[in-house]
C-alpha atoms as a PDB file:
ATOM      1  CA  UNK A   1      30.351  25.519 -27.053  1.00  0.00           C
ATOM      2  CA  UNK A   2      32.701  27.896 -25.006  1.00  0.00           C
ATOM      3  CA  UNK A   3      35.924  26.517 -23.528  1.00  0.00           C
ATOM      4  CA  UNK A   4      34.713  26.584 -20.517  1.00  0.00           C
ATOM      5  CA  UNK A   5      31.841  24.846 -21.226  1.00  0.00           C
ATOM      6  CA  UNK A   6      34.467  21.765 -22.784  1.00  0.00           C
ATOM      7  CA  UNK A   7      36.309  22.070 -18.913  1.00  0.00           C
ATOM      8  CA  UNK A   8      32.400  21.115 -17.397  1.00  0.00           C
ATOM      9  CA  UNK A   9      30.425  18.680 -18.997  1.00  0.00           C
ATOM     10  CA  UNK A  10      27.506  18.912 -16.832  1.00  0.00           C
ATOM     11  CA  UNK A  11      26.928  22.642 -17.844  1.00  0.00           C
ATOM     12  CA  UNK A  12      24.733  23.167 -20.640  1.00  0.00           C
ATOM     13  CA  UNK A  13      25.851  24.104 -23.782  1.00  0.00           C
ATOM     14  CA  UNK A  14      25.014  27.952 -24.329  1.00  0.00           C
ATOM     15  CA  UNK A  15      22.406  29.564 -26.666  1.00  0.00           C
ATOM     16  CA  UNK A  16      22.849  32.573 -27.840  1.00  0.00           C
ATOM     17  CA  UNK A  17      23.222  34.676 -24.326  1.00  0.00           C
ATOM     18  CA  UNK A  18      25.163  33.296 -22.041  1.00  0.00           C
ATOM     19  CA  UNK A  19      25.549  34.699 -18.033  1.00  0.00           C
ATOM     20  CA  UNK A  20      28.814  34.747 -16.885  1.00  0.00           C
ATOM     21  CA  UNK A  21      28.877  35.110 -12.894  1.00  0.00           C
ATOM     22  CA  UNK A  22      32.132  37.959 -12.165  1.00  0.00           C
ATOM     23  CA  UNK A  23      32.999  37.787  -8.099  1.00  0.00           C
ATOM     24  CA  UNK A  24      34.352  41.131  -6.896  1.00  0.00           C
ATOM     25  CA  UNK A  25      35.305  40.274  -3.441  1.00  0.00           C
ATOM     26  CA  UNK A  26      37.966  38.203  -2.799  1.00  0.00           C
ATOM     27  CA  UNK A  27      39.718  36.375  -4.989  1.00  0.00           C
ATOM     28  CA  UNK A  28      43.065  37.124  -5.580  1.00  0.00           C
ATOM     29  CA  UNK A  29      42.012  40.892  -7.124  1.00  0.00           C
ATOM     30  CA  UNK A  30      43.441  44.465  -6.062  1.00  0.00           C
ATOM     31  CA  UNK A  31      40.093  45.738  -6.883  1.00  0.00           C
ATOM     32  CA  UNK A  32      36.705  45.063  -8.100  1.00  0.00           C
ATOM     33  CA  UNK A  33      37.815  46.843 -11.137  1.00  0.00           C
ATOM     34  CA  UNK A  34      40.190  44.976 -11.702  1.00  0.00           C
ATOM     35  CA  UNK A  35      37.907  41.682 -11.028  1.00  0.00           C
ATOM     36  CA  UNK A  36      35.381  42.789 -13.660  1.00  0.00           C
ATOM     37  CA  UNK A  37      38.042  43.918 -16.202  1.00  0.00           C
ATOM     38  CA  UNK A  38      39.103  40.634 -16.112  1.00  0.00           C
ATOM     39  CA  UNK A  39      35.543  39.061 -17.260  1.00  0.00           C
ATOM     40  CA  UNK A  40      35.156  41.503 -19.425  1.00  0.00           C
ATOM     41  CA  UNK A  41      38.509  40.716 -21.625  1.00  0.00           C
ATOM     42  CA  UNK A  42      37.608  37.459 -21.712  1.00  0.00           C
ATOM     43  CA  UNK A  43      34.257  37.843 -23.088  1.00  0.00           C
ATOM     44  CA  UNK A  44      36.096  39.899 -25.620  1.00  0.00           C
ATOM     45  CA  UNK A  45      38.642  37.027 -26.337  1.00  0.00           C
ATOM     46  CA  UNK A  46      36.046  35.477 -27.636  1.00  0.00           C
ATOM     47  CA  UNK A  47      34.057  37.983 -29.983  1.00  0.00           C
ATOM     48  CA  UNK A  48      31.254  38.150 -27.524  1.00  0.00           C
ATOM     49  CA  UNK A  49      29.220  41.224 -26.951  1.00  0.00           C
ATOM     50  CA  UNK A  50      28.044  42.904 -23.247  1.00  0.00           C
ATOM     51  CA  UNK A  51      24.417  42.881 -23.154  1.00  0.00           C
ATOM     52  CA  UNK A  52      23.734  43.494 -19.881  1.00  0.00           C
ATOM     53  CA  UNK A  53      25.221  43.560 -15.729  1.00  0.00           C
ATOM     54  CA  UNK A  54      23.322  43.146 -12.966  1.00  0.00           C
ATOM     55  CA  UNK A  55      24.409  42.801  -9.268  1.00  0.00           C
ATOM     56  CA  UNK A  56      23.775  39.528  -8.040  1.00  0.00           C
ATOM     57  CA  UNK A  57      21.709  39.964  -4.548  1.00  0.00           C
ATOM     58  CA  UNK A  58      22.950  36.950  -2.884  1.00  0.00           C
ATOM     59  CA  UNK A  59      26.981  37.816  -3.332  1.00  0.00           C
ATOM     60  CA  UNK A  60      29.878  40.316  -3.393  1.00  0.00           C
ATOM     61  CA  UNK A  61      29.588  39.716  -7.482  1.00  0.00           C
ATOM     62  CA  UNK A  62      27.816  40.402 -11.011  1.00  0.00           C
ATOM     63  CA  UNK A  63      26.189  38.213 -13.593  1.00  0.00           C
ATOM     64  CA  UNK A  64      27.764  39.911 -16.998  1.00  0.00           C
ATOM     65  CA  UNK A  65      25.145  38.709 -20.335  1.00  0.00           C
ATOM     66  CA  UNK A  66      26.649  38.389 -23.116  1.00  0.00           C
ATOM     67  CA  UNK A  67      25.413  38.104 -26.803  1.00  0.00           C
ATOM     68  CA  UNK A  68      27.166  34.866 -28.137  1.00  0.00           C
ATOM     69  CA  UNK A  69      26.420  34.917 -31.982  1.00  0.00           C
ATOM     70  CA  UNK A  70      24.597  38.601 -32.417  1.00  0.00           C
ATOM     71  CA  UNK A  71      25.103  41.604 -34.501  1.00  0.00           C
ATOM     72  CA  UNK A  72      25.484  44.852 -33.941  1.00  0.00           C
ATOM     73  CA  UNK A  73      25.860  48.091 -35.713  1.00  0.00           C
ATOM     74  CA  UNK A  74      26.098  51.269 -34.623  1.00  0.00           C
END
């Protein structure tokens, strides 16, 4: 269970992949680079690894999936 998961109770504990939702509009940002860059680190706080990014279609955002438990090599 991710700390974030701990903070909302009625979230469902993650598998192995979990989709993390990254807004790059507003939000207190300079830039949408910024904005992802931010998701990013903390997926890497926590040992994760980027799987996929895909634009969401109904937002100014991206759902980031990350491998929870994986390995990789290479």
């Amino acid at each position: 269970m991710t700390e974030g998961q701990r903070d909302a109770p009625d979230r469902p504990e993650a598998e192995r992949y979990y989709a993390q939702y990254a807004s790059l509009g507003a939000g207190g940002y300079d830039s949408s680079e910024a904005a992802l860059q931010a998701a990013i680190n903390e997926g890497a706080r926590q040992s994760w690894k980027l799987v996929g990014v895909t634009q969401d279609p109904t937002s100014d955002g991206v759902i980031l999936v990350w491998d929870t438990s994986g390995f990789f090599s290479g």
